[in-house]
Every structure is written in structure tokens, then in C-alpha cells.
Protein backbone atom coordinates (compact mmCIF):
# COMPACT_ATOMS: atom_id res chain seq x y z
CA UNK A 1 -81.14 -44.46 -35.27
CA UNK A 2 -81.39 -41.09 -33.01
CA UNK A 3 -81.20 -38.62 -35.67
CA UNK A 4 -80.53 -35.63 -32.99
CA UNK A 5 -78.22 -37.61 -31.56
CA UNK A 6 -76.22 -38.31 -34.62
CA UNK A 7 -76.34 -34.31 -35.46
CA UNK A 8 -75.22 -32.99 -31.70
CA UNK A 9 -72.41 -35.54 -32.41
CA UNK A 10 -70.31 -32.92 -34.01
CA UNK A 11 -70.10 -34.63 -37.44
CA UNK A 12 -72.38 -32.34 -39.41
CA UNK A 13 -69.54 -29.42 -38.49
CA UNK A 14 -66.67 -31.61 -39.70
CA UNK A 15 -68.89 -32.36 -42.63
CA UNK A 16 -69.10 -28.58 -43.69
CA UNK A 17 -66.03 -27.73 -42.79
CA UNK A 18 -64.69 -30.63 -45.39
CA UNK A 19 -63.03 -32.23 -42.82
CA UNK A 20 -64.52 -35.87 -43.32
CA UNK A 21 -63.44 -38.87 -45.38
CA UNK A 22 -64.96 -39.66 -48.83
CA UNK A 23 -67.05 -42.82 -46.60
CA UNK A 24 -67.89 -40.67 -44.10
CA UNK A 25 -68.72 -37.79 -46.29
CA UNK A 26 -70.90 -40.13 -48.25
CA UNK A 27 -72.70 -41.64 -45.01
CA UNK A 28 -73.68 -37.98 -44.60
CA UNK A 29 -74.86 -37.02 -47.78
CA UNK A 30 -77.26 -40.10 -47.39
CA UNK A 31 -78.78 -39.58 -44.56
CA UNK A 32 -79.12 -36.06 -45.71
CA UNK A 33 -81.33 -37.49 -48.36
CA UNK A 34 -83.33 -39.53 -46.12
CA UNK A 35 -83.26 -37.49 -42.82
CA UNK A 36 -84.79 -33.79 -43.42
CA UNK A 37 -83.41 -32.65 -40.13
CA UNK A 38 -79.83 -34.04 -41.14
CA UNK A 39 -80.57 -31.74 -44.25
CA UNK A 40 -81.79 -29.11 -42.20
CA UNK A 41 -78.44 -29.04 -39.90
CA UNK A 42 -76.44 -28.78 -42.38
CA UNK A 43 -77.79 -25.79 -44.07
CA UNK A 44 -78.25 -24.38 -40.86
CA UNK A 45 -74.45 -24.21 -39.74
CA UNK A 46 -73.42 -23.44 -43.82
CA UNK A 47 -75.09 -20.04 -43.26
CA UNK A 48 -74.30 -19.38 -39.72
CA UNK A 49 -70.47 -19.87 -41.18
CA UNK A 50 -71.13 -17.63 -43.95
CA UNK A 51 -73.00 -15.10 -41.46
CA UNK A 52 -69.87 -15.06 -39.06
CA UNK A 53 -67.00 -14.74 -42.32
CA UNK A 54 -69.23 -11.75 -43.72
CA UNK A 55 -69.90 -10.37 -39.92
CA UNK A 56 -65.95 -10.42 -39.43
CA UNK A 57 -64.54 -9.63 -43.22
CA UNK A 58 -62.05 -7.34 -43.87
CA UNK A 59 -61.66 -5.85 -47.31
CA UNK A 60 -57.84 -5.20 -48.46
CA UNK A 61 -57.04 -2.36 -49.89
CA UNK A 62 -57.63 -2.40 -53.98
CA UNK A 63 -53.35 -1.44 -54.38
CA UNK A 64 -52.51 -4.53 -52.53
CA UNK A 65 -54.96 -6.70 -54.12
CA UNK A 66 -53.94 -5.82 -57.48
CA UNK A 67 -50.07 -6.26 -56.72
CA UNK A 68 -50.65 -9.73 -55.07
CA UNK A 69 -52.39 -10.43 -58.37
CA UNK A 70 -50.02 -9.47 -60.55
CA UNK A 71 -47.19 -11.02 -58.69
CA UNK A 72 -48.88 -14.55 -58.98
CA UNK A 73 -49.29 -13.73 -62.83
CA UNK A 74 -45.46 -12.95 -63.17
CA UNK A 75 -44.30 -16.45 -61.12
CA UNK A 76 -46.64 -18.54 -63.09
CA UNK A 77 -48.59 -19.81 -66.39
CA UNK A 78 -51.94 -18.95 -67.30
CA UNK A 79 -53.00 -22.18 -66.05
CA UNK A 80 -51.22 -22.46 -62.54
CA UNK A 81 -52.80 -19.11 -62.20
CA UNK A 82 -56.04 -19.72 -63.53
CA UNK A 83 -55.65 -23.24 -60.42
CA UNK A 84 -54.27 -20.67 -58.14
CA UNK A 85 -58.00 -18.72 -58.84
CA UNK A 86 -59.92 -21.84 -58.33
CA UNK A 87 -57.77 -22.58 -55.32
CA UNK A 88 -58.15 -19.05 -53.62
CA UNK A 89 -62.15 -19.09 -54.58
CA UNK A 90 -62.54 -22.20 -53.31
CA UNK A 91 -66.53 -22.16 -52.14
CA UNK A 92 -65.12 -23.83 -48.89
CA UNK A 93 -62.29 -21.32 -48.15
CA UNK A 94 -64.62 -18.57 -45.90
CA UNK A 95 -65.91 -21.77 -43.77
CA UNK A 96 -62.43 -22.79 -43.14
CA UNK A 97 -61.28 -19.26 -42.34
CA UNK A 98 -64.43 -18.35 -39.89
CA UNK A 99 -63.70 -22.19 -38.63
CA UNK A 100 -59.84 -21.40 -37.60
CA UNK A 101 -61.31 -17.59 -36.35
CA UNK A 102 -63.97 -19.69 -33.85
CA UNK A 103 -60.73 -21.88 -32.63
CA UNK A 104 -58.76 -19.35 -31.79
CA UNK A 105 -61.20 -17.32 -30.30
CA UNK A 106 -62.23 -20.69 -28.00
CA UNK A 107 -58.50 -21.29 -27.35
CA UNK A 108 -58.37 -17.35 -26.28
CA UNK A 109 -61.34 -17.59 -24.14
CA UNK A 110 -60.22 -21.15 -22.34
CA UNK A 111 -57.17 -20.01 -21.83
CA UNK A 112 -58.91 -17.05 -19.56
CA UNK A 113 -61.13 -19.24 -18.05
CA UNK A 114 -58.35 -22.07 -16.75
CA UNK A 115 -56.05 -18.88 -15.58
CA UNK A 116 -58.97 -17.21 -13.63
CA UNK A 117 -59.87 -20.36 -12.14
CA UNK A 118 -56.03 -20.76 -11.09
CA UNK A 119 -56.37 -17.58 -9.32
CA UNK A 120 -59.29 -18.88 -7.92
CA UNK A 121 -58.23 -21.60 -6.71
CA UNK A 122 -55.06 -20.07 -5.62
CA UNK A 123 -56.70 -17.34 -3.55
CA UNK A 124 -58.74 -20.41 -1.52
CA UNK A 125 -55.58 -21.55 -0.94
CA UNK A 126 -54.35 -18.80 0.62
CA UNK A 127 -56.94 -18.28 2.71
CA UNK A 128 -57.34 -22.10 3.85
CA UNK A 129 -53.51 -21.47 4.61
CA UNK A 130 -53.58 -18.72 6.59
CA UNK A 131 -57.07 -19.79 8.39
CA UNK A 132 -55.33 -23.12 9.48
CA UNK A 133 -52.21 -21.12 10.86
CA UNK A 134 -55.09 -19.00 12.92
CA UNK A 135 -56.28 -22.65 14.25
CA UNK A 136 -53.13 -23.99 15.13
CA UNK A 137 -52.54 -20.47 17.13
CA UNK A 138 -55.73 -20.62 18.42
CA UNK A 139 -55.24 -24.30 19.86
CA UNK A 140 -51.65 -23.54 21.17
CA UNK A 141 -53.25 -20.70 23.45
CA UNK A 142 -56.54 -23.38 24.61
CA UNK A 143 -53.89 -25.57 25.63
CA UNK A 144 -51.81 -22.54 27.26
CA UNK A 145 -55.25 -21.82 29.16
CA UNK A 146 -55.72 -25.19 30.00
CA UNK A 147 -51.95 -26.05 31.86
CA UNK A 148 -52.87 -22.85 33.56
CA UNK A 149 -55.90 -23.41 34.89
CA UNK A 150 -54.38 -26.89 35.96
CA UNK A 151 -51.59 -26.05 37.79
CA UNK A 152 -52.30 -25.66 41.29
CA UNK A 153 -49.24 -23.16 41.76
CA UNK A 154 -51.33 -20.45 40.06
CA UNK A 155 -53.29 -18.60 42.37
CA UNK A 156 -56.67 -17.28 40.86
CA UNK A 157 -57.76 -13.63 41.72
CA UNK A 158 -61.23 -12.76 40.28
CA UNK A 159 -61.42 -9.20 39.27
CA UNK A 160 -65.13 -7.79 39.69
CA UNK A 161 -66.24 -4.23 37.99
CA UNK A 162 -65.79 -1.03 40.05
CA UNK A 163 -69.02 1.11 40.29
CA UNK A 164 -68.96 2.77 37.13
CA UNK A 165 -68.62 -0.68 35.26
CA UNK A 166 -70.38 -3.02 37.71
CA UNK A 167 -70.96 -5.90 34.94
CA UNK A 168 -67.26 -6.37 34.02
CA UNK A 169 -65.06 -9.09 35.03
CA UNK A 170 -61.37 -10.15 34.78
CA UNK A 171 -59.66 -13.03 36.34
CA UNK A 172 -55.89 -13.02 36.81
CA UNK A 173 -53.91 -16.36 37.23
CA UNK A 174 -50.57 -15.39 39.53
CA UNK A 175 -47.72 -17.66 40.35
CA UNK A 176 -46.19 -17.01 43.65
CA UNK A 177 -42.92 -18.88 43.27
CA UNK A 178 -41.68 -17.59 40.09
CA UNK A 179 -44.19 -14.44 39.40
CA UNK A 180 -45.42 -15.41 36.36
CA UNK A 181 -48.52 -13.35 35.60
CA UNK A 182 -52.09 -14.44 32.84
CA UNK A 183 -54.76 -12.57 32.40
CA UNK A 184 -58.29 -14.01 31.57
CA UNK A 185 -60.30 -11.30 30.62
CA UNK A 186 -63.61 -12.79 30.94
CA UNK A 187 -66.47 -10.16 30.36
CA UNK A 188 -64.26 -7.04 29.10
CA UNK A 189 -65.29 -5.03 25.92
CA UNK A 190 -63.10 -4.74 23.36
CA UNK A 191 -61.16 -1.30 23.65
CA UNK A 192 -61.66 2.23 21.35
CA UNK A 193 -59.98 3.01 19.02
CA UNK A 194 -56.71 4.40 19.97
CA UNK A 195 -56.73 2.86 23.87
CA UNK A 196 -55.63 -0.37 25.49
CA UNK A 197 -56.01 -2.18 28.38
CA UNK A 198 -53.21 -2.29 31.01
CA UNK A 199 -53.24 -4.71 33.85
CA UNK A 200 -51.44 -3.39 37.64
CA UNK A 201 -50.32 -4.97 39.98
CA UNK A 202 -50.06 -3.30 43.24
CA UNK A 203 -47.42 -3.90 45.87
CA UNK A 204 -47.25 -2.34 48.98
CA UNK A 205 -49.58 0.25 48.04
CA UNK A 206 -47.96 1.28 45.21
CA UNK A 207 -49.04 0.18 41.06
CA UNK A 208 -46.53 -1.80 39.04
CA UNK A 209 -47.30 -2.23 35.42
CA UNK A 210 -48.55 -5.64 34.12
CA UNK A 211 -48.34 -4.69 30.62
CA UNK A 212 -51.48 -4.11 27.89
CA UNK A 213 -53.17 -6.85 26.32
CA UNK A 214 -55.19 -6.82 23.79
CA UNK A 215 -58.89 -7.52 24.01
CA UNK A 216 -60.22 -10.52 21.80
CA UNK A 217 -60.98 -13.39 24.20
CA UNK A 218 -62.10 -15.26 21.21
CA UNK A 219 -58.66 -15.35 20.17
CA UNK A 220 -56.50 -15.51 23.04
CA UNK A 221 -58.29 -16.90 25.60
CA UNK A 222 -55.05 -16.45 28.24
CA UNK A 223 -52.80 -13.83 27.59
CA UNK A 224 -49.27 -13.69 29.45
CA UNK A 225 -48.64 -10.68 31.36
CA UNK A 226 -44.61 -9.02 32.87
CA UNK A 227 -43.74 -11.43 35.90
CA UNK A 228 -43.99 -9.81 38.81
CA UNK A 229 -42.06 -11.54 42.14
CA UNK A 230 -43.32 -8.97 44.64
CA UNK A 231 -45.96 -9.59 47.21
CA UNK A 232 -48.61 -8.45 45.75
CA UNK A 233 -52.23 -6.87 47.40
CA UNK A 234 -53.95 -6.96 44.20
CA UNK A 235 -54.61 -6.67 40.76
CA UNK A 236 -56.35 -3.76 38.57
CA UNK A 237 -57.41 -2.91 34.84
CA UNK A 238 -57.65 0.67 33.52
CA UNK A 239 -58.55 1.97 30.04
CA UNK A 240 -54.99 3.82 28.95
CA UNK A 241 -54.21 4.92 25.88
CA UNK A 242 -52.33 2.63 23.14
CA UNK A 243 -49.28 1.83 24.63
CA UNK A 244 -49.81 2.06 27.89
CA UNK A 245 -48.69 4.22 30.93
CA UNK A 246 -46.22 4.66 33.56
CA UNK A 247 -49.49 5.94 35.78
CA UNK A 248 -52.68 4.45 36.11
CA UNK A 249 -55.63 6.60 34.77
CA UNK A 250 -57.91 6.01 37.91
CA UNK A 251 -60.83 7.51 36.75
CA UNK A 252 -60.58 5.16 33.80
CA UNK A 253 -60.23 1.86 36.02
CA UNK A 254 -62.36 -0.93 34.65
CA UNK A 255 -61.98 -3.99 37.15
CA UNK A 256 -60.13 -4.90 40.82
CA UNK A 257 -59.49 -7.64 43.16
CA UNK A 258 -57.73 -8.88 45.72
CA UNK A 259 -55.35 -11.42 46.44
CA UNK A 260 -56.22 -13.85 48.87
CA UNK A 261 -54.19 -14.59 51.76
């Protein structure tokens, strides 16, 4: 027989606590006898029940005590009340009061635990949810890039930096026959705070606004820019501030290029 196995299985606790059968009371009383660390374990827990009722005891007042008590002398005989005495000094009455005080102090503290792993898991799902909606966007604007880049009716104009920003680089995507305009802003940094970029188109000599975009390649790889039907010369980026402008800032111009043929 594995004696520490037989006391981790729980029964020595039911035994104290008076929660056994008569057989299975008796089984432990035996191997109590023969088994000084069955002996041992039991002692053990009878004190650290006694330790935790004292620890946690609350003294009533002496007024109540006395009232309770004479109440219980009024409803009854001498004997029911003297069996009402053995009954409330029962030696096993503190271990079955610190017993119901350690349940409900485990039920309290499951109880958190299962609700704060709810949240938990709640919260991960939250975020899986929202990080799969940021895939699905992310693929839908791949593909977007990808029919672009395809379609021979798109005419690519490759946007190198000015002087001032010589290692940026911008590619624009224009359709001729219905103006549809995507930018591809290949080596750009992402904007201050507070400005955008704004993409021009310029026909006959003149800008016309593209519209701002905002800068996270990552993200969207192609972004779709106004449709503009006029013949256009070519294309430019300044740095304007959030919003745009009617103008273009040249002295804040980031990229330019022209359209072939």
C-alpha cells in the first residue's frame, strides 16, 4: 500500500471533518494505528483547522450570548437544553465551521479566476477578430495591386526624387480611357505629424489635385487616387498640410515624372 498516496487522496480531510462512514471511518482509525504517518496527517490537519477557526473567530457580544441562552432555556427542558449544550459544543463543530469558511472562500476565489480568464479569453478574441478583418483588408488591396499592375490599359509613370530628396520614389498607375488614377508609393516616408501627401496631376501646364493618401505601404500597397480624364504631362507629390491644398507647396515637392508619350 502507498501510504502517501492514500493520505494526498483527500480522505484524511473527510475523516476530520466527520464526513466518512462508520467502515470507512474505521479503515482509518486502523491504519492510523499501524501507519505513523497516517497518524501524523491527521493530527496535522486537526490543528491547522483549529489554527484557522481561532485565526478567524469572532466573539459575540456577552448581551446577545446571554439572551440566546436564555431563550433556548425558556423553549425547552433541562434536558433538551442540556443536548442542545452538547450539540452546540460539539468538539467537531469549529472544524466544520473553518471547513464551510475554506469552501466558500475557494468558491469566491474560483469564481474570480474562471471570470478573469473569460475576460481573457474574450479580449484574444477581440483582437484575433479585429487582426483577421486587417488581413482580409490587407489581401483585398494585394489583389487591387495585382489587377492593376496586370492590366495593360494602365500606363506606369515612375516618379523619381527632386534634388532635395534624391532617394525617393513614387510610381503612379494612370488609365487613359477612363482616367482612373493609383498611386504606389514605393520609397516615401511616412508624413509628420499634422501633414499629408497630395498627388498632382498636371495638365497643360497647370496642377490638378489627385487627392492625399496616406503613407503606410505596408498597408495599402495601391491606393486609388480622383480620376482625372485630361491629357496629362505628368505627375507630382508635395508635403501639404493635413487635408490637402488647392495649391501645390513647391518648395515642399517630394517626387516627379513624366508621362510617356
Amino acid at each position: 500500500m502507498d501510504i502517501q498516496e492514500y493520505i494526498s487522496s483527500g480522505i484524511i480531510e473527510l475523516y476530520v471533518l466527520g464526513m466518512l462512514s462508520e467502515q470507512e471511518a474505521a479503515e482509518v482509525k486502523a491504519y492510523a494505528r499501524q501507519y505513523r504517518e497516517v497518524q501524523q496527517a491527521i493530527e496535522m490537519y486537526e490543528q491547522t483547522l483549529e489554527q484557522y477557526a481561532s485565526l478567524h473567530a469572532v466573539q459575540p457580544p456577552a448581551a446577545l450570548k446571554e439572551k440566546i441562552w436564555q431563550k433556548l432555556q425558556s423553549s425547552s427542558s433541562r434536558a433538551s437544553a442540556g443536548s442542545t449544550r452538547r450539540v452546540l459544543h460539539h468538539p467537531m463543530m469549529p472544524y466544520l465551521m473553518a471547513a464551510c469558511v475554506i469552501l466558500l472562500i475557494g468558491s469566491v476565489i474560483l469564481n474570480v479566476m474562471f471570470y478573469s480568464q473569460y475576460q481573457h479569453v474574450r479580449e484574444e478574441t477581440e483582437k484575433l477578430q479585429a487582426q483577421q478583418a486587417h488581413l482580409q483588408q490587407q489581401v483585398s488591396q494585394y489583389a487591387l495591386a495585382l489587377q492593376v499592375l496586370q492590366t495593360p490599359d494602365y500606363t506606369p509613370v515612375l516618379l523619381k526624387g527632386v534634388a532635395q530628396h534624391p532617394d525617393f520614389m513614387a510610381t503612379v498607375y494612370w488609365n487613359k480611357n477612363n482616367g482612373e488614377v493609383y498611386l504606389l508609393p514605393n520609397l516615401m516616408p511616412p508624413a509628420p505629424a499634422g501633414k499629408q501627401y497630395q498627388l498632382w496631376a498636371i495638365v497643360d501646364g497647370k496642377p490638378v489635385s489627385a487627392g492625399v493618401y496616406p503613407t503606410s505601404p505596408l498597408d495599402i500597397p495601391v491606393q486609388k487616387m480622383a480620376v482625372i480624364k485630361q491629357p496629362v504631362q505628368a505627375f507630382a507629390i508635395t508635403l501639404e498640410k493635413e487635408g490637402g491644398s488647392p495649391i501645390p507647396t513647391l518648395t515642399a515637392m517630394y517626387v516627379m515624372g513624366k508621362v510617356n508619350g
